[in-house]
N, C-alpha and C. Protein backbone atom coordinates (compact mmCIF):
# COMPACT_ATOMS: atom_id res chain seq x y z
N UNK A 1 117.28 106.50 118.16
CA UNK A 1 117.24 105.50 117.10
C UNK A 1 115.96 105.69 116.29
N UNK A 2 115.83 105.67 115.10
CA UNK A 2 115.17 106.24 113.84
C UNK A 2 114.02 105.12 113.76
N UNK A 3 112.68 104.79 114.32
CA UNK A 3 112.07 103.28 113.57
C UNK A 3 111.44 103.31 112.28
N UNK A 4 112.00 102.05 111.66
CA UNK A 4 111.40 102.45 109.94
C UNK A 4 109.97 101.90 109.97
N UNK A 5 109.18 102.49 109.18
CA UNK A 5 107.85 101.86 108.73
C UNK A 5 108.00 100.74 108.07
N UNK A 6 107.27 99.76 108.30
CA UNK A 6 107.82 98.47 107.35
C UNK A 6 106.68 98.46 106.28
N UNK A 7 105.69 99.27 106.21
CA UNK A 7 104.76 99.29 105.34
C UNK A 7 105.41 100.12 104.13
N UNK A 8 106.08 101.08 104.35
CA UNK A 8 106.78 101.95 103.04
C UNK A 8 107.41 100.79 102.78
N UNK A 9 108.61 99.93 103.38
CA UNK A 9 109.29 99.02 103.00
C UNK A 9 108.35 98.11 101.83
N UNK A 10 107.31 97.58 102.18
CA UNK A 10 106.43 96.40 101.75
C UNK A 10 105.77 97.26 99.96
N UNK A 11 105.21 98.34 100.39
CA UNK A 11 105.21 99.53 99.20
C UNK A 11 106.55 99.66 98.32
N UNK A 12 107.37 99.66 98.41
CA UNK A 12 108.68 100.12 97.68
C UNK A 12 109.22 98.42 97.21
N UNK A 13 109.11 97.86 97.70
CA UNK A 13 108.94 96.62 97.29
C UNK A 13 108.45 95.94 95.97
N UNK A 14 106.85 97.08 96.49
CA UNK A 14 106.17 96.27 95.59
C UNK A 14 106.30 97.07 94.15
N UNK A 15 106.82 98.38 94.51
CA UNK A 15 106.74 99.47 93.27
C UNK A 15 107.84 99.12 92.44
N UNK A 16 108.97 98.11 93.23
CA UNK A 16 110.00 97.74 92.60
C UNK A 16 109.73 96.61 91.59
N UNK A 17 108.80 95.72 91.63
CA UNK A 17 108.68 94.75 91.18
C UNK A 17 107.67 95.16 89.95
N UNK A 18 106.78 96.37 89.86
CA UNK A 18 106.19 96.81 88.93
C UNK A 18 107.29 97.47 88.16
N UNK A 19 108.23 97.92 88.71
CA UNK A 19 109.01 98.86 87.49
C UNK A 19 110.30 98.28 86.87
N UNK A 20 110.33 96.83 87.72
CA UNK A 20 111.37 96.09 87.12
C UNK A 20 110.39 95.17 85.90
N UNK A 21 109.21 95.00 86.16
CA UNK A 21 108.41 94.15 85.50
C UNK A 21 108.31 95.34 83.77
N UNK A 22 108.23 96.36 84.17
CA UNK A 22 108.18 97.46 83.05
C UNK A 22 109.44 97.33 82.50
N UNK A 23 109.81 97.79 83.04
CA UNK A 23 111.92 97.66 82.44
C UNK A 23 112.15 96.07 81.44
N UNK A 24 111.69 95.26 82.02
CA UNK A 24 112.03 93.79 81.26
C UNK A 24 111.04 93.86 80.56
N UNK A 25 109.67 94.69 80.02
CA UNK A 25 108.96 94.53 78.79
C UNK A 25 109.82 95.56 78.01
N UNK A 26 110.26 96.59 78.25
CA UNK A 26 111.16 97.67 77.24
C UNK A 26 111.50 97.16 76.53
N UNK A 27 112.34 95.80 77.09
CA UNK A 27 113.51 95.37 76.32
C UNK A 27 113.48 93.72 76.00
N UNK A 28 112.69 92.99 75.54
CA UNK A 28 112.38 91.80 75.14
C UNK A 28 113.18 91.33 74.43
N UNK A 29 113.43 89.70 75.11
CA UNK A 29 114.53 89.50 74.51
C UNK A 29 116.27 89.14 75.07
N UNK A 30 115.78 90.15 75.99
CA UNK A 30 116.93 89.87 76.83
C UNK A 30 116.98 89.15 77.97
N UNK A 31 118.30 89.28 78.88
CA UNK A 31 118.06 88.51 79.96
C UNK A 31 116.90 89.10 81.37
N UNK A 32 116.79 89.95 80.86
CA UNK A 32 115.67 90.76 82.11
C UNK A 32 114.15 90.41 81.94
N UNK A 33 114.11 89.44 80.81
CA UNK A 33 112.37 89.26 80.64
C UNK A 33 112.59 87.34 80.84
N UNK A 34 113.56 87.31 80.99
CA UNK A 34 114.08 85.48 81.64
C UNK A 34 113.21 85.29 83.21
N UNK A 35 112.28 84.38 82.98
CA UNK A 35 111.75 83.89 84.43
C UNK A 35 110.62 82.76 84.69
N UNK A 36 110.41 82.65 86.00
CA UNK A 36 109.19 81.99 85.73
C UNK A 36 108.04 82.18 86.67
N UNK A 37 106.76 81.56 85.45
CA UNK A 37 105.45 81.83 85.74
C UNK A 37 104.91 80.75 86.53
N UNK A 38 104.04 80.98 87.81
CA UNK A 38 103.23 79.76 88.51
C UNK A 38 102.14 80.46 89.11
N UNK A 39 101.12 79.40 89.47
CA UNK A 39 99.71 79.68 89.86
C UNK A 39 98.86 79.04 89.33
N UNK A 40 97.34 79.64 89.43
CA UNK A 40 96.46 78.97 88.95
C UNK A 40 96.47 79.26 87.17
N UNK A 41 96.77 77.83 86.14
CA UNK A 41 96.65 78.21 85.08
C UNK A 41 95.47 78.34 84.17
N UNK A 42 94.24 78.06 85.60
CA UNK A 42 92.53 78.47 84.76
C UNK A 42 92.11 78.34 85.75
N UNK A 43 90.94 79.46 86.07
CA UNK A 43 90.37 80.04 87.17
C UNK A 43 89.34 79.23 87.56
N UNK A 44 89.49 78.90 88.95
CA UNK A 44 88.41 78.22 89.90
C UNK A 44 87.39 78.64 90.09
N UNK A 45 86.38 77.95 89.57
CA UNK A 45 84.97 78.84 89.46
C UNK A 45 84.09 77.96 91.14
N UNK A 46 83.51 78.80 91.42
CA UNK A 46 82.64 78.53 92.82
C UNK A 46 81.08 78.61 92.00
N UNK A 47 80.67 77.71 92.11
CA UNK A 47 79.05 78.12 91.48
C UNK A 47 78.12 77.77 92.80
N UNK A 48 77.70 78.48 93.49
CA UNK A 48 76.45 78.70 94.63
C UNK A 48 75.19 78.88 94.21
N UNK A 49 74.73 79.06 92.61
CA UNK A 49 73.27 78.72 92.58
C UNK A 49 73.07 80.65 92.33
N UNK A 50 73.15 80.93 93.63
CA UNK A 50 72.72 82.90 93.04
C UNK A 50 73.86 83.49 93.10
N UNK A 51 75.33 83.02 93.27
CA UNK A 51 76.31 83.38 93.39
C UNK A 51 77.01 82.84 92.74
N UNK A 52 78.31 83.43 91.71
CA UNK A 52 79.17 82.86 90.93
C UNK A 52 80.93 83.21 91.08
N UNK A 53 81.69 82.78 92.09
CA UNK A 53 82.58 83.05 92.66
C UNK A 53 83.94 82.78 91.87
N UNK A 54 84.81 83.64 91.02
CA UNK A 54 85.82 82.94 90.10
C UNK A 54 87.23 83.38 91.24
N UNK A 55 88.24 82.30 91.03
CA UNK A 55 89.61 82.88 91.50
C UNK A 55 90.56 82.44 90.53
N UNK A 56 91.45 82.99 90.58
CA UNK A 56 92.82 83.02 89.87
C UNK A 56 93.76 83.83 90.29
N UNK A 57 94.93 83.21 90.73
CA UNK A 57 96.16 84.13 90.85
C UNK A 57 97.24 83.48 89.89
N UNK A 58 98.19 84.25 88.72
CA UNK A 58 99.58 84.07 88.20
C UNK A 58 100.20 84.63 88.97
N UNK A 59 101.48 84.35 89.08
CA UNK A 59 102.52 85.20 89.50
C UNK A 59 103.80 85.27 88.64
N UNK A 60 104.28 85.98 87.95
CA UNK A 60 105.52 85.63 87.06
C UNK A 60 106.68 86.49 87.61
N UNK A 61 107.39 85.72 88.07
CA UNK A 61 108.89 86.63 88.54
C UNK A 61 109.88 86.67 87.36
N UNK A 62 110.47 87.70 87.32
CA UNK A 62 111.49 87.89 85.91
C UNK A 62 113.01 88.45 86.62
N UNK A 63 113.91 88.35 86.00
CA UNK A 63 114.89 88.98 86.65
C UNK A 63 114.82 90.17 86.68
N UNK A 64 114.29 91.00 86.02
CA UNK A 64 113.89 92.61 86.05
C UNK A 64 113.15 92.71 87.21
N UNK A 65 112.50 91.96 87.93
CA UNK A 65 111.54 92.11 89.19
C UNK A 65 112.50 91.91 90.06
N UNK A 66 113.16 90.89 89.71
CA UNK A 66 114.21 90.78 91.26
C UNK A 66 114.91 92.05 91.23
N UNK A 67 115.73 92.72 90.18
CA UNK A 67 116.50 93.69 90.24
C UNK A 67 115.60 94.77 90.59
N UNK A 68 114.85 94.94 90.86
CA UNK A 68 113.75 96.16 90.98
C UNK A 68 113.61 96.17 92.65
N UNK A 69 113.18 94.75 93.18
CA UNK A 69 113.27 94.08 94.21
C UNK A 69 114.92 94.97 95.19
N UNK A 70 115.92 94.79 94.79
CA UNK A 70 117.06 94.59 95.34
C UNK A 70 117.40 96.23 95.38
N UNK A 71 117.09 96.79 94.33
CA UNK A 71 116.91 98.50 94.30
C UNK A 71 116.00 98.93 95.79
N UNK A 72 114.91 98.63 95.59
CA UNK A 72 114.47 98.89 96.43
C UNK A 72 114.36 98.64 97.97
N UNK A 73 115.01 97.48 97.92
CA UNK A 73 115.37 97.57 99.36
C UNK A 73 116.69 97.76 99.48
N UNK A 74 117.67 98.49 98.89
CA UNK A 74 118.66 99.09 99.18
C UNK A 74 118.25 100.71 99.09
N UNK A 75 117.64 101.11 98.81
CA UNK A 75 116.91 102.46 98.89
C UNK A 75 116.18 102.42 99.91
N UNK A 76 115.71 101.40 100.56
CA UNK A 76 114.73 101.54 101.71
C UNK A 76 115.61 101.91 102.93
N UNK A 77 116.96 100.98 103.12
CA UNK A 77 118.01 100.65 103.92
C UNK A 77 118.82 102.08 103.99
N UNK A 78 118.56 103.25 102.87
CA UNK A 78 118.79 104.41 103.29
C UNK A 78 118.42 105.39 103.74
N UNK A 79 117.17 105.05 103.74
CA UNK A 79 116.19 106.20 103.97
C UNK A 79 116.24 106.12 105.39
């Protein structure tokens, strides 16, 4: 029995969601750039005096990410 790496999995994943995220800017407009955005919408600043600590995470899922998403783990599931 074959064991898969789940780290290629987690990688291919993520390469999916960059190239579905590319694919739905190609084409603006359509239903592949349809989604939604959440997170921090202005960055948390930490001020320590000699240290100046900022955070922020967006995350925007689009349907081009999910479909990128679903590619890729059906490509994973063959390998």
């Amino acid at each position: 029995m074959k064991s898969k790496n789940y780290w290629v999995c987690f990688l291919m994943i993520l390469a999916g969601i960059v190239i579905g995220g590319f694919i739905g800017n190609l084409f603006p407009g359509t239903f592949l750039t349809y989604g939604q955005t959440f997170g921090l919408t202005s960055p948390l600043v930490l001020d320590l005096g000699i240290l100046v600590l900022t955070f922020g995470l967006t995350i925007k899922i689009t349907i081009g990410s999910i479909i990128g998403i679903i590619i890729a783990i059906i490509i994973f599931r063959f390998l």
